[in-house]
PDB file of N, CA and C in Angstrom:
ATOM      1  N   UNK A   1      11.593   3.999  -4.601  1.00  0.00           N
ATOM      2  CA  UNK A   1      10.792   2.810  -4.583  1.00  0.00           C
ATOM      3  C   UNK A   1      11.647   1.598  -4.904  1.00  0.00           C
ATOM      4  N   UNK A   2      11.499   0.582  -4.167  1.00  0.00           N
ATOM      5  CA  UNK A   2      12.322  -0.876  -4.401  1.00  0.00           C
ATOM      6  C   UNK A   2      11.882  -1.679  -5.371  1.00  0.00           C
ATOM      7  N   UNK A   3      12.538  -2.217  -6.076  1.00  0.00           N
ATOM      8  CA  UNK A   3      11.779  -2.982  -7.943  1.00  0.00           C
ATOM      9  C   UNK A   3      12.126  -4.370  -7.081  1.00  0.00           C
ATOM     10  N   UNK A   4      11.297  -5.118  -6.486  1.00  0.00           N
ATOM     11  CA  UNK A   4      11.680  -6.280  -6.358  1.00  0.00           C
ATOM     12  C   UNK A   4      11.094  -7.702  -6.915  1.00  0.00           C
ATOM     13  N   UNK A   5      11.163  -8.684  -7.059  1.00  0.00           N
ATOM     14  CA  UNK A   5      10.832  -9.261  -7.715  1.00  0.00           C
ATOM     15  C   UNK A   5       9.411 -10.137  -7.512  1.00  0.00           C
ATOM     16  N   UNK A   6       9.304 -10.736  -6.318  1.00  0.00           N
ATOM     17  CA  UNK A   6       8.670 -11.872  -5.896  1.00  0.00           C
ATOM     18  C   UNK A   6       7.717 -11.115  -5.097  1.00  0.00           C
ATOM     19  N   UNK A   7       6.269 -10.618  -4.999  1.00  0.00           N
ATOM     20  CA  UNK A   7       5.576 -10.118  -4.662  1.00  0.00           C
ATOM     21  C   UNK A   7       5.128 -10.768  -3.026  1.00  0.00           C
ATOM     22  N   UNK A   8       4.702 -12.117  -2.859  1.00  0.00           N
ATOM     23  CA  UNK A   8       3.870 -13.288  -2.642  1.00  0.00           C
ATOM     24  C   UNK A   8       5.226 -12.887  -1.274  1.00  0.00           C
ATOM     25  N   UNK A   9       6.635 -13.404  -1.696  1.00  0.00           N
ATOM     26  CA  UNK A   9       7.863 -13.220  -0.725  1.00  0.00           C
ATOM     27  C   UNK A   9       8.246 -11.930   0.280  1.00  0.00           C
ATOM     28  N   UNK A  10       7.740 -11.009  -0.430  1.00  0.00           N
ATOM     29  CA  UNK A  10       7.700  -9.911   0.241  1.00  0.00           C
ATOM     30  C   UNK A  10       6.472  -9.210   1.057  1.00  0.00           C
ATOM     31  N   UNK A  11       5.446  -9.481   0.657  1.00  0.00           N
ATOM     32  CA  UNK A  11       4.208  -9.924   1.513  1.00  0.00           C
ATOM     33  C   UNK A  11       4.490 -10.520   2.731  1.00  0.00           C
ATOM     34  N   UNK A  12       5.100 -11.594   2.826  1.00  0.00           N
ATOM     35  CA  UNK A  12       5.219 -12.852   3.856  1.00  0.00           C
ATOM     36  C   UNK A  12       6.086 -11.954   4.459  1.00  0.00           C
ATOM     37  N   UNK A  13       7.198 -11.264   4.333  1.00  0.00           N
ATOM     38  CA  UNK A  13       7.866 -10.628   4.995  1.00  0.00           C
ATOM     39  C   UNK A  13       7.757  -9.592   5.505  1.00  0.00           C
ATOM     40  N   UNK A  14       7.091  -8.773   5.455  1.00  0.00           N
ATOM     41  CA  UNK A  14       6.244  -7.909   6.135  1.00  0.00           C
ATOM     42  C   UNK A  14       5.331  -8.400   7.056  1.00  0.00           C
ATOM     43  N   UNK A  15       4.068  -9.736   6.308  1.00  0.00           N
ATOM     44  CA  UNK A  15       3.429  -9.856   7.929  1.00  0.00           C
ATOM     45  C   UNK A  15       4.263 -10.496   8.959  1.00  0.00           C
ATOM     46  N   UNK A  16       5.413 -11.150   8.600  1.00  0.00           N
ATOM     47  CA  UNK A  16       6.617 -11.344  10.283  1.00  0.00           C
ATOM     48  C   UNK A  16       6.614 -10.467  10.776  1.00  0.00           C
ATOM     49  N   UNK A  17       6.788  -9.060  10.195  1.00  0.00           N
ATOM     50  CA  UNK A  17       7.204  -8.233  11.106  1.00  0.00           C
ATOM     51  C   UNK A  17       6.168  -7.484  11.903  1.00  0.00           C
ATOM     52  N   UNK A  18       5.018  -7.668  11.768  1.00  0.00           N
ATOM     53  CA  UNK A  18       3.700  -7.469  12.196  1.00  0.00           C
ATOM     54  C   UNK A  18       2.628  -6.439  11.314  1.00  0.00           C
ATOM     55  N   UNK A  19       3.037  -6.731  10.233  1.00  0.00           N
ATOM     56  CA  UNK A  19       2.152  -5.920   9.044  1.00  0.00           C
ATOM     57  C   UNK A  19       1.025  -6.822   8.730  1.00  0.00           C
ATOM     58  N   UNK A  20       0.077  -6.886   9.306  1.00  0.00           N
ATOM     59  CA  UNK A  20      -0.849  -7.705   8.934  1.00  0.00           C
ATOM     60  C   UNK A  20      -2.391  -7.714   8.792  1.00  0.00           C
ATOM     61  N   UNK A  21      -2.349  -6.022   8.928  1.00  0.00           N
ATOM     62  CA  UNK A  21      -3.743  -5.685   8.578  1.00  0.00           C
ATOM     63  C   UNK A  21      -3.889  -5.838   6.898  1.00  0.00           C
ATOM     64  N   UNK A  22      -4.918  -5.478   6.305  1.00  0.00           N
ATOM     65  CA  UNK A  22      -5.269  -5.363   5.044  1.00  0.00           C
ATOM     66  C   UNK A  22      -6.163  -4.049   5.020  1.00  0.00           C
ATOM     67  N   UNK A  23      -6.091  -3.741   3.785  1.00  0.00           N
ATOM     68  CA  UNK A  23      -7.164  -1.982   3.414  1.00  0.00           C
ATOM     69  C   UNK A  23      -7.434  -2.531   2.266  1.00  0.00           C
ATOM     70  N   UNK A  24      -8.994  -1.987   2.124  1.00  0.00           N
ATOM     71  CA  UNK A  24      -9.044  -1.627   0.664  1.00  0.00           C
ATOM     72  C   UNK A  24      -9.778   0.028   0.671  1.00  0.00           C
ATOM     73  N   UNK A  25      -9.911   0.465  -0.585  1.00  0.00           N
ATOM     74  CA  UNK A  25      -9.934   2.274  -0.604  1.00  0.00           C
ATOM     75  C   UNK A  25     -11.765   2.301  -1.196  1.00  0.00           C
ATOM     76  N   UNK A  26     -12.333   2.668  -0.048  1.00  0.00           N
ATOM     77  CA  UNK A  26     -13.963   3.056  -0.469  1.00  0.00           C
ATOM     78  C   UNK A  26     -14.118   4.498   0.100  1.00  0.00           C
ATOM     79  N   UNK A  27     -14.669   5.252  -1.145  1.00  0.00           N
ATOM     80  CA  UNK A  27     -15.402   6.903  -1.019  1.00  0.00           C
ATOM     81  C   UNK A  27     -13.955   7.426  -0.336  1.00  0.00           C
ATOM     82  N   UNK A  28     -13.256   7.443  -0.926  1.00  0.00           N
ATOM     83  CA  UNK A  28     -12.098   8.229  -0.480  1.00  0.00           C
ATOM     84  C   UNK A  28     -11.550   8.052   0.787  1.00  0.00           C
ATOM     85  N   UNK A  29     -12.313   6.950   1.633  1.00  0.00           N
ATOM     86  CA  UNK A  29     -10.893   6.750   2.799  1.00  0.00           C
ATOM     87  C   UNK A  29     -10.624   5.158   2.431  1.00  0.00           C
ATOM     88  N   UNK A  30      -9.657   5.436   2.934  1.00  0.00           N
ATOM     89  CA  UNK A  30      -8.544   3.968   3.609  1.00  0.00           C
ATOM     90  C   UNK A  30      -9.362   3.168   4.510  1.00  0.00           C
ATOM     91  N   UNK A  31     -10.076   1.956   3.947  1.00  0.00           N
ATOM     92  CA  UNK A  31     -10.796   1.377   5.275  1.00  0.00           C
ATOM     93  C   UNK A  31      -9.839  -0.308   5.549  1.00  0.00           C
ATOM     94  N   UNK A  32     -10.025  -0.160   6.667  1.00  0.00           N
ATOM     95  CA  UNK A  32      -8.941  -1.824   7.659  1.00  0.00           C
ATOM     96  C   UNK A  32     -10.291  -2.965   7.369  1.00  0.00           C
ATOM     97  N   UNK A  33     -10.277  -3.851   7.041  1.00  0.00           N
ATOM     98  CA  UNK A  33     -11.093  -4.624   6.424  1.00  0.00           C
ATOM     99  C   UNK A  33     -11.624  -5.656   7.460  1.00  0.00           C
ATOM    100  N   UNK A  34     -10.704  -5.559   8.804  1.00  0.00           N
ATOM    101  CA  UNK A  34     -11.316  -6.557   9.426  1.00  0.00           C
ATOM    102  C   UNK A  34     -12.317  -5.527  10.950  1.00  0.00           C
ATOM    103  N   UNK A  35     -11.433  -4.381  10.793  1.00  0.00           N
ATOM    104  CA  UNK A  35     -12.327  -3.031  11.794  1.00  0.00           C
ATOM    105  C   UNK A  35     -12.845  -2.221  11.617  1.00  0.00           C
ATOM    106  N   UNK A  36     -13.461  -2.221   9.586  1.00  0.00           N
ATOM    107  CA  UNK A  36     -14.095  -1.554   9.068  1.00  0.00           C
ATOM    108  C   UNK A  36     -13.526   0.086   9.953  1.00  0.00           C
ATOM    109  N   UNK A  37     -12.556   0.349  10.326  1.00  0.00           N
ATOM    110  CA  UNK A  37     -11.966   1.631  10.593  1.00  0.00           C
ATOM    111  C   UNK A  37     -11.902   2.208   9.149  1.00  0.00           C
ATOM    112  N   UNK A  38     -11.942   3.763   9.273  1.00  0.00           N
ATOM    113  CA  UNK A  38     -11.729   4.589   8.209  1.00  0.00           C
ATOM    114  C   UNK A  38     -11.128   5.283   8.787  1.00  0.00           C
ATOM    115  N   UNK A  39      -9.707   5.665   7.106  1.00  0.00           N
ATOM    116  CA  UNK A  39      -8.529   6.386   7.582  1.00  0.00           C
ATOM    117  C   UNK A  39      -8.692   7.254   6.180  1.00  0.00           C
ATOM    118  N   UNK A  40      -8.255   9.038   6.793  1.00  0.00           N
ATOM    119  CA  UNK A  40      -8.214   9.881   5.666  1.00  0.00           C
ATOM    120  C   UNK A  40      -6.837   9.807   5.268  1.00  0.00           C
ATOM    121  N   UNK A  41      -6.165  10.589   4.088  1.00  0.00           N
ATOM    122  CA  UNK A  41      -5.062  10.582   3.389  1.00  0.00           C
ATOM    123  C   UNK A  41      -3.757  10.565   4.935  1.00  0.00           C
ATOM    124  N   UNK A  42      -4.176  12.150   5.735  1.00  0.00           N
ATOM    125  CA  UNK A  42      -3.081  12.838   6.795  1.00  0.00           C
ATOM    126  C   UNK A  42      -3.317  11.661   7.840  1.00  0.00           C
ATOM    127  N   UNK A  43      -3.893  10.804   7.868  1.00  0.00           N
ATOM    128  CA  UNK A  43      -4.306   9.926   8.712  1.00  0.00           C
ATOM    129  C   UNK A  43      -3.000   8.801   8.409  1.00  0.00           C
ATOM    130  N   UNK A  44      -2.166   8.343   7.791  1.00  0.00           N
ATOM    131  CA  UNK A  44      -1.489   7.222   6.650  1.00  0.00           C
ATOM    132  C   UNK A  44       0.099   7.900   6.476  1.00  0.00           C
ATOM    133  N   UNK A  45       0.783   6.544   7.618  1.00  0.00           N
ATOM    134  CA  UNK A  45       2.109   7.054   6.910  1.00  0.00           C
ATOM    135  C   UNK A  45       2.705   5.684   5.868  1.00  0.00           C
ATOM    136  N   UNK A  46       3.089   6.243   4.972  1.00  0.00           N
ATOM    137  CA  UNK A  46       3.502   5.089   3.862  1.00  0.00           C
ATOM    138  C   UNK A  46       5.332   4.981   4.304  1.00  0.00           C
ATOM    139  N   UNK A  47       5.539   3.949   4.894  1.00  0.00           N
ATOM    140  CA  UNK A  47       6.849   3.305   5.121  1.00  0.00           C
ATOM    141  C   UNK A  47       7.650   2.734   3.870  1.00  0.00           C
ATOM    142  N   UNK A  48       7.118   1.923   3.327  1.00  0.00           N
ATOM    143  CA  UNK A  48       7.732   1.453   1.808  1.00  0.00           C
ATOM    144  C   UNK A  48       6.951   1.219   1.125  1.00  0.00           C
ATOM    145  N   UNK A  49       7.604   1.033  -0.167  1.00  0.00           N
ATOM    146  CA  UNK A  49       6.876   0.904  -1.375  1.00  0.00           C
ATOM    147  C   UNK A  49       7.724   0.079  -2.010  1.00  0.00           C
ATOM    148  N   UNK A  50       6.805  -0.911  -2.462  1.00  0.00           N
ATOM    149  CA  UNK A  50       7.282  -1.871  -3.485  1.00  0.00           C
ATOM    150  C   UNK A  50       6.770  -1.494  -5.177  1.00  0.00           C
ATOM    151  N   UNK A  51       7.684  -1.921  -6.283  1.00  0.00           N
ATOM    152  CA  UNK A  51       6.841  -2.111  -7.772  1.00  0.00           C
ATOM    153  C   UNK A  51       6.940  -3.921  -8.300  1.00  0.00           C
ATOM    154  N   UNK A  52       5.552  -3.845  -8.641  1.00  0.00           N
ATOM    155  CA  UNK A  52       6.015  -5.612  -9.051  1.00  0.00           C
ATOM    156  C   UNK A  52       5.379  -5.021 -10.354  1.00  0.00           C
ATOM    157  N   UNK A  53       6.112  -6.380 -11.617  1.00  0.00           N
ATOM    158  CA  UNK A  53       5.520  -5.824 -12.968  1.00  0.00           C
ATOM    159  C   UNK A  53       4.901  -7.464 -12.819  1.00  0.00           C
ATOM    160  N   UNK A  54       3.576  -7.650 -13.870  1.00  0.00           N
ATOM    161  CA  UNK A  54       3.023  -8.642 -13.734  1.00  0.00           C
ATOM    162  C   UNK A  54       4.184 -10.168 -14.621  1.00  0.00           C
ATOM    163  N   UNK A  55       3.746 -11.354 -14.125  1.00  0.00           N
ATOM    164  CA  UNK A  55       4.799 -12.520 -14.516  1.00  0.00           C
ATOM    165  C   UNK A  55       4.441 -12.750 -16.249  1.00  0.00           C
ATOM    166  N   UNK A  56       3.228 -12.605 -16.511  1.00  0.00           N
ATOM    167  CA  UNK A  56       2.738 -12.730 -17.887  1.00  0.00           C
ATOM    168  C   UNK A  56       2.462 -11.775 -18.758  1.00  0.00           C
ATOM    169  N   UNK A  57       2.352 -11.000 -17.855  1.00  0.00           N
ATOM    170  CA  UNK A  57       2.128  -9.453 -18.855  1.00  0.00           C
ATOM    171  C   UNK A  57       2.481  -8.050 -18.148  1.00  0.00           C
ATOM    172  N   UNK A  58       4.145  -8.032 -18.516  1.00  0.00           N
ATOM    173  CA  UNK A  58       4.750  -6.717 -17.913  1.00  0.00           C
ATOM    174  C   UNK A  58       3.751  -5.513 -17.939  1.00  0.00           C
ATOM    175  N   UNK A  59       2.553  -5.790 -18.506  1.00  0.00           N
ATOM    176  CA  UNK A  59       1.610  -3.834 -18.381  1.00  0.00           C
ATOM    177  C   UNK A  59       0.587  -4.196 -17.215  1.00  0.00           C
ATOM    178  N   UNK A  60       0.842  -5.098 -16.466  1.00  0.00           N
ATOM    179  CA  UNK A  60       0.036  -5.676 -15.046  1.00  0.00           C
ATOM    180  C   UNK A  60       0.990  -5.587 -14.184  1.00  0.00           C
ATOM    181  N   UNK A  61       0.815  -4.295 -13.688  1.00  0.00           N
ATOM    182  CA  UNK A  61       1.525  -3.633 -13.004  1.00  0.00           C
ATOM    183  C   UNK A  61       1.264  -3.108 -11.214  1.00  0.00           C
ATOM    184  N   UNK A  62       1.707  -3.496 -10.461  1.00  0.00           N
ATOM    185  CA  UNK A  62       0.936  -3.033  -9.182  1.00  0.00           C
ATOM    186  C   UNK A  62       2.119  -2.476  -8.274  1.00  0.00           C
ATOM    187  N   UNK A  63       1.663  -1.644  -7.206  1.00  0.00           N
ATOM    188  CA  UNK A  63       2.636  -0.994  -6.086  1.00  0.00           C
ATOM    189  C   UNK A  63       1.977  -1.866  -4.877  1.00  0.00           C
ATOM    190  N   UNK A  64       3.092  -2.301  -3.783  1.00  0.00           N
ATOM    191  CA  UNK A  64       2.323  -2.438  -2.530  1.00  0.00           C
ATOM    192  C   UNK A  64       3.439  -1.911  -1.869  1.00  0.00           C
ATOM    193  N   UNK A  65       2.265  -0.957  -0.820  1.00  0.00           N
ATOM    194  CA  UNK A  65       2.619   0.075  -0.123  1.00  0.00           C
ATOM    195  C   UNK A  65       2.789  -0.487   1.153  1.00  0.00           C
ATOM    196  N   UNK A  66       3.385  -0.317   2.312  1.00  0.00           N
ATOM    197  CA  UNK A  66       3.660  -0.592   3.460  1.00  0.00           C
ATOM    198  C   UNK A  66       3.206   0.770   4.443  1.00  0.00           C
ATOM    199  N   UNK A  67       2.293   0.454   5.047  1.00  0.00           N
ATOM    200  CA  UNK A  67       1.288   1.709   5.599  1.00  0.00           C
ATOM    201  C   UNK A  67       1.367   1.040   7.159  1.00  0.00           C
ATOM    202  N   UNK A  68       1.290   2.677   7.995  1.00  0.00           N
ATOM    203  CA  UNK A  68       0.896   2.512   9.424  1.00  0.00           C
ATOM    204  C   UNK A  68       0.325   3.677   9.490  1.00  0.00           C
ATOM    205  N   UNK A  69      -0.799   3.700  10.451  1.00  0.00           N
ATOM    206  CA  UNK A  69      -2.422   4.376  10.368  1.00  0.00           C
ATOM    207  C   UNK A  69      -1.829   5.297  11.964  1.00  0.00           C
ATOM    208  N   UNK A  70      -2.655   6.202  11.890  1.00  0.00           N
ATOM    209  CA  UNK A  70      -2.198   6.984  13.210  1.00  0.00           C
ATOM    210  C   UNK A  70      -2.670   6.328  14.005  1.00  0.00           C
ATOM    211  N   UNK A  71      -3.076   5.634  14.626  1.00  0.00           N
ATOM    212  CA  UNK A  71      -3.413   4.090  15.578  1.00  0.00           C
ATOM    213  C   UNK A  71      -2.657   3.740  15.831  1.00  0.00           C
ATOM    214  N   UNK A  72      -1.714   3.303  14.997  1.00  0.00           N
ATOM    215  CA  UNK A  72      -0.950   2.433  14.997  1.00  0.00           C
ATOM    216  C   UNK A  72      -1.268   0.963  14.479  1.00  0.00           C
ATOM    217  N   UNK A  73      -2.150   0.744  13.609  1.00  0.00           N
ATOM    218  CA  UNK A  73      -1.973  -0.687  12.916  1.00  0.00           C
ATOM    219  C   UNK A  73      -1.310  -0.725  11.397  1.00  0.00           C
ATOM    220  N   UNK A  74      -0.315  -1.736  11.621  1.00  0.00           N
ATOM    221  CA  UNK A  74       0.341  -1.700  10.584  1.00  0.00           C
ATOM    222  C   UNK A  74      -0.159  -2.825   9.452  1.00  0.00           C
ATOM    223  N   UNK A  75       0.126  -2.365   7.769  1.00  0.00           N
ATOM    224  CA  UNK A  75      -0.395  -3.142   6.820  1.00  0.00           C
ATOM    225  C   UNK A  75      -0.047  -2.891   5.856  1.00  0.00           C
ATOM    226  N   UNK A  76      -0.873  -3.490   4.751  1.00  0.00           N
ATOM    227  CA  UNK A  76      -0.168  -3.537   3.584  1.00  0.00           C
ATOM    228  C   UNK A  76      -1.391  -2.993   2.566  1.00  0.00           C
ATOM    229  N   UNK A  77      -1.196  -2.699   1.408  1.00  0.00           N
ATOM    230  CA  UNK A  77      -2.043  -2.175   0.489  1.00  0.00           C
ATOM    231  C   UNK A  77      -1.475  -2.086  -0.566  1.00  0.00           C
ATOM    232  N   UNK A  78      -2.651  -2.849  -1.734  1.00  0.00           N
ATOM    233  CA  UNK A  78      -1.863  -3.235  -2.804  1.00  0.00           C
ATOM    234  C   UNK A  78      -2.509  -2.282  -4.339  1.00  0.00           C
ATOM    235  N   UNK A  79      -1.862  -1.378  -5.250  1.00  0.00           N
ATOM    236  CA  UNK A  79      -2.851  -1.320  -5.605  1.00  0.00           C
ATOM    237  C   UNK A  79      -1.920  -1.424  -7.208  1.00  0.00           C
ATOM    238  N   UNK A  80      -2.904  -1.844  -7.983  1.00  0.00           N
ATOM    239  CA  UNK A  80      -2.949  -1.409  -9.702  1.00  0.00           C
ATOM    240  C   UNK A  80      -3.076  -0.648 -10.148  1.00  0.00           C
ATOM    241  N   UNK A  81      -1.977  -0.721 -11.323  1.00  0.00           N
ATOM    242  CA  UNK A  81      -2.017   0.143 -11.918  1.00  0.00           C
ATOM    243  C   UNK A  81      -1.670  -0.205 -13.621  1.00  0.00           C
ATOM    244  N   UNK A  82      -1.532   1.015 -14.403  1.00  0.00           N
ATOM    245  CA  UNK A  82      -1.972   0.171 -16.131  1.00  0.00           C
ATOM    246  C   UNK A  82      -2.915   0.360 -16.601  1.00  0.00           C
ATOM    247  N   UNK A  83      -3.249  -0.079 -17.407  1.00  0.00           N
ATOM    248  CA  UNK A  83      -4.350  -0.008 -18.406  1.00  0.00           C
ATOM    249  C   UNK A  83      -5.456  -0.412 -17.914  1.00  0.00           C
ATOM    250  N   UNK A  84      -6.932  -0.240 -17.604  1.00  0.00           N
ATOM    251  CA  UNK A  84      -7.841  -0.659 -17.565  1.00  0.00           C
ATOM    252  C   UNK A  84      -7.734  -0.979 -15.599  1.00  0.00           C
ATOM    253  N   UNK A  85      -6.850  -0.646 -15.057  1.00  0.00           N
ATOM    254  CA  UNK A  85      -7.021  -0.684 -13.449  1.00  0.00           C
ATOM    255  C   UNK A  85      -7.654   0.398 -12.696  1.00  0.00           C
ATOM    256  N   UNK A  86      -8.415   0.104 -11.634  1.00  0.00           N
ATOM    257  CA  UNK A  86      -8.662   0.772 -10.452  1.00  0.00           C
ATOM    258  C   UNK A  86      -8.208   2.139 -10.259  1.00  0.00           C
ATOM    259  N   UNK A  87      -8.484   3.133 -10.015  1.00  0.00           N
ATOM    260  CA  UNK A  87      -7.510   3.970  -9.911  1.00  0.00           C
ATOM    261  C   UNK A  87      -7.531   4.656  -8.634  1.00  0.00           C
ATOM    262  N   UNK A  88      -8.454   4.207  -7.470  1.00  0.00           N
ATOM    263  CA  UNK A  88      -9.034   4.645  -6.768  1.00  0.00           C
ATOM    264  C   UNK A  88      -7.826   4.683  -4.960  1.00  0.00           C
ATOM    265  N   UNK A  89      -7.301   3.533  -5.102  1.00  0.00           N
ATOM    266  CA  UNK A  89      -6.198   3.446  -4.369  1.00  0.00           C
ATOM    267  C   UNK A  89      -5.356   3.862  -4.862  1.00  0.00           C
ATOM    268  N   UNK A  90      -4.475   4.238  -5.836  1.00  0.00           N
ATOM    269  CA  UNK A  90      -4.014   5.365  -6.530  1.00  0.00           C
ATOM    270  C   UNK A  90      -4.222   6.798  -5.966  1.00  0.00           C
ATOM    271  N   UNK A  91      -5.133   7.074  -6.187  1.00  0.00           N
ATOM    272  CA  UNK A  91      -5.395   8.331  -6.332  1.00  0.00           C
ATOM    273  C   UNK A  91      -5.200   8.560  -4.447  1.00  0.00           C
ATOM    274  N   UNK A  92      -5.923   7.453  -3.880  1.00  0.00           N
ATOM    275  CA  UNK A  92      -6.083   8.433  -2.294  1.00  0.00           C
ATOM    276  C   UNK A  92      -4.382   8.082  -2.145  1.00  0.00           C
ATOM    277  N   UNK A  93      -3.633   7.290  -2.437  1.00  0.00           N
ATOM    278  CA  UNK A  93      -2.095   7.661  -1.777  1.00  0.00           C
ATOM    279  C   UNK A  93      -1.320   9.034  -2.745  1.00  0.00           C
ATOM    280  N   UNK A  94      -1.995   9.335  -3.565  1.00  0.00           N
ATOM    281  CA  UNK A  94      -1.124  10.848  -4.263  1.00  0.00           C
ATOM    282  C   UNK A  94      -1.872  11.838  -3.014  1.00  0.00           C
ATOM    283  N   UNK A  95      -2.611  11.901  -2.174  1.00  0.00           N
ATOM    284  CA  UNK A  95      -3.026  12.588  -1.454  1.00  0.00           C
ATOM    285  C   UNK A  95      -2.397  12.818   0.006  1.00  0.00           C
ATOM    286  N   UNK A  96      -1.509  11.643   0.213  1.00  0.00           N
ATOM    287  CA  UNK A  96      -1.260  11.479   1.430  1.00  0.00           C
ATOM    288  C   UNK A  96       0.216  12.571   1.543  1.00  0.00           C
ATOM    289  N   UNK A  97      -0.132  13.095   2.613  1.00  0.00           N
ATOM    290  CA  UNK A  97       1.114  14.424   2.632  1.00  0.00           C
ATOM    291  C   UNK A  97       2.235  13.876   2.757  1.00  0.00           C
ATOM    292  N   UNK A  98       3.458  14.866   2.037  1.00  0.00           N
ATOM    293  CA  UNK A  98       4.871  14.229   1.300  1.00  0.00           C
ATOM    294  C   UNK A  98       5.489  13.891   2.829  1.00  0.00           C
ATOM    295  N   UNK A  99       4.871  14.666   4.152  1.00  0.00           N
ATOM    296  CA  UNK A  99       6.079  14.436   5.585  1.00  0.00           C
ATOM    297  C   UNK A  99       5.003  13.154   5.702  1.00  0.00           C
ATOM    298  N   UNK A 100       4.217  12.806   5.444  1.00  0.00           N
ATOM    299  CA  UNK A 100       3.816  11.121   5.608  1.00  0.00           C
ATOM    300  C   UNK A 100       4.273  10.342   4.766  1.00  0.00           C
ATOM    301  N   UNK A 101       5.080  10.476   4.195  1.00  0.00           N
ATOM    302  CA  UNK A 101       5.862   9.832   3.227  1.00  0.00           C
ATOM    303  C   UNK A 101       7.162   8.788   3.818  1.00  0.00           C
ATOM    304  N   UNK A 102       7.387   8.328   4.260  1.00  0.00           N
ATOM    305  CA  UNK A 102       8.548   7.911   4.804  1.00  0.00           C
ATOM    306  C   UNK A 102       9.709   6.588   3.691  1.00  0.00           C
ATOM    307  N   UNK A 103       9.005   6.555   2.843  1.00  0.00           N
ATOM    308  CA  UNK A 103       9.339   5.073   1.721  1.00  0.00           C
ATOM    309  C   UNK A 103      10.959   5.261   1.154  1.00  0.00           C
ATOM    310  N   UNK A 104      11.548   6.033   1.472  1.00  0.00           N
ATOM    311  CA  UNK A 104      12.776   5.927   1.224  1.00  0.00           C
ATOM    312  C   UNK A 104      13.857   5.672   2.368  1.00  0.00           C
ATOM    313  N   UNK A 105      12.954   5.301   3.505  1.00  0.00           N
ATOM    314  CA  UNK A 105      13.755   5.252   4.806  1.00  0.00           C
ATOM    315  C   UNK A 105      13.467   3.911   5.117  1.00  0.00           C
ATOM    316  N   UNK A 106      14.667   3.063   5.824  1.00  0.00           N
ATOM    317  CA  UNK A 106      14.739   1.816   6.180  1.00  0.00           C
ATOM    318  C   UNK A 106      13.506   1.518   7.498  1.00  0.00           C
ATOM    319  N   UNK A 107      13.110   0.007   7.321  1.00  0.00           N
ATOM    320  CA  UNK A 107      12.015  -0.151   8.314  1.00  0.00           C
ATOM    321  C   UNK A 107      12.433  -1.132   9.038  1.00  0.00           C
TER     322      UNK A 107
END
């Protein structure tokens, strides 16, 4: 996983490259927010992964994942983690199978 710094910068750089869907995680799938599509775990390959620690309080902590859907739409998904966060986007990417894994390989 890449520790980088500037969250907001690396966002922007991804949607250049045409990452520009958005997900958020309801009843256990992956849904695309603007095609209300639903995606299961084997459905999701995770390309990279970012860690940002929060600017004011290092235990505000989040991953954003760099995801492409067996479709083929590519995006981003952000989720928290820490104390008192969500755990729900969490949990469905520990599900996603390790050969859908791709986050240690250049994109």
């Amino acid at each position: 996983m890449n520790q980088d710094r500037n969250e907001l910068d690396i966002i922007e750089k991804y949607q250049k490259k045409g990452y520009t869907c958005n997900f958020t995680c309801e009843n256990n799938f992956l849904v695309e927010l603007e095609s209300k599509n639903k995606y299961q775990p084997q459905q999701i390959t995770i390309l990279r992964e970012h860690r940002f620690e929060g600017l004011s309080n290092p235990s505000d902590m989040s991953i954003l994942y760099v995801i492409e859907t067996d479709d083929n739409l590519k995006g981003l998904v952000t989720a928290s983690y820490g104390g008192g966060s969500d755990t729900s986007v969490g949990e469905f990417f520990k599900e996603i199978p390790k050969e859908n894994d791709r986050s240690n390989e250049n994109i």
